[in-house]
Protein backbone atom coordinates (compact mmCIF):
# COMPACT_ATOMS: atom_id res chain seq x y z
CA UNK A 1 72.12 109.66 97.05
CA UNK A 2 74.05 112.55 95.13
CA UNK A 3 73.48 113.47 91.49
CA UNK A 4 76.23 111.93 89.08
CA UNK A 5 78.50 114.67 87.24
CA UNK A 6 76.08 113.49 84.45
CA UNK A 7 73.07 114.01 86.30
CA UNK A 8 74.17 117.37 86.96
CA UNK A 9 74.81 118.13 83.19
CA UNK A 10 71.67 116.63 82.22
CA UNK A 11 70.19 119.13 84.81
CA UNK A 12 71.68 122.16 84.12
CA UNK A 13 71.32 121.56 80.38
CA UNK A 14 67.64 120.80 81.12
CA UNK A 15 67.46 124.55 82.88
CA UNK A 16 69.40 126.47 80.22
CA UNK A 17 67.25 125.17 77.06
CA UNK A 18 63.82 124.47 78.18
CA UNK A 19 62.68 124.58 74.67
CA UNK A 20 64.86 122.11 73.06
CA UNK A 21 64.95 119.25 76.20
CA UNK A 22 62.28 118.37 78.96
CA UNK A 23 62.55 116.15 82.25
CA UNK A 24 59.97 113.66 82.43
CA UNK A 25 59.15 112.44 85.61
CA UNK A 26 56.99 108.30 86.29
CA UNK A 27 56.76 106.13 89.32
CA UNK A 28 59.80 104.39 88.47
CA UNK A 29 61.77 106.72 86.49
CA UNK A 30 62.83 110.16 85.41
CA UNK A 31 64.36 110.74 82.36
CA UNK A 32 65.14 113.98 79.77
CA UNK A 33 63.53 114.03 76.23
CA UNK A 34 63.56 116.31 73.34
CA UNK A 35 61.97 116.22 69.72
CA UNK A 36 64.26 114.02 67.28
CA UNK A 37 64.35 114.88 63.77
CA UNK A 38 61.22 113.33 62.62
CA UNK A 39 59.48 115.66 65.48
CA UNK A 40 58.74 112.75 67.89
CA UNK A 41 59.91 112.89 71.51
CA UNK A 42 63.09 110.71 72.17
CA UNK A 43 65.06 109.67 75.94
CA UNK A 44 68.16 110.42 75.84
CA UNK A 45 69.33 110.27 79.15
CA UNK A 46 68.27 108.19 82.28
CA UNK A 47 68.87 109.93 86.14
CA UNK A 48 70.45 107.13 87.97
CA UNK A 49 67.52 108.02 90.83
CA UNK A 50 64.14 108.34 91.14
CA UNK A 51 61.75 108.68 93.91
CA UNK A 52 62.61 110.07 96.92
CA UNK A 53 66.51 109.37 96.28
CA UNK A 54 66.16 111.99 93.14
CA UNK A 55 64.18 114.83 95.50
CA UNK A 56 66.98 113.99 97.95
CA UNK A 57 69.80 114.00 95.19
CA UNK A 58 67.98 117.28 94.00
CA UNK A 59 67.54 119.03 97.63
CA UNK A 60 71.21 118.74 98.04
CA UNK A 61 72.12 119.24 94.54
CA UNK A 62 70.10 123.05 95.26
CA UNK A 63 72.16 123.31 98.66
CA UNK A 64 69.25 122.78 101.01
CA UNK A 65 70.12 120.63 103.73
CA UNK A 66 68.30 117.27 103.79
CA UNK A 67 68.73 113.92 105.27
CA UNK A 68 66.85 110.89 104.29
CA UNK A 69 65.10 108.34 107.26
């Protein structure tokens, strides 16, 4: 499992404004927030991984060679 081109915006938009947009991580999902107007936290975009496919999407996505069992 690879990161999607929007994956890899998401993350790299994530990195370069930590103030305005947060990844949240669950058991069964990982997802980026930020503060919507009313100053409550809002998803606004969905990884299509999670787990151990999103470490191994994020391993390769970093260039460090990984394989899944």
């Amino acid at each position: 499992m690879h990161f999607t081109d929007e994956d890899k915006y998401w993350f790299d938009r994530v990195k370069e404004t930590p103030s305005e947009y947060q990844i949240i991580i669950d058991n069964d999902s990982v997802w980026v927030e930020t503060d919507n107007i009313n100053g409550e936290t809002e998803c606004i975009y969905d990884f299509s991984s999670y787990g151990y496919e999103f470490i191994y999407g994020l391993l390769n996505y970093l260039g460090i060679n990984a394989d899944m069992c």
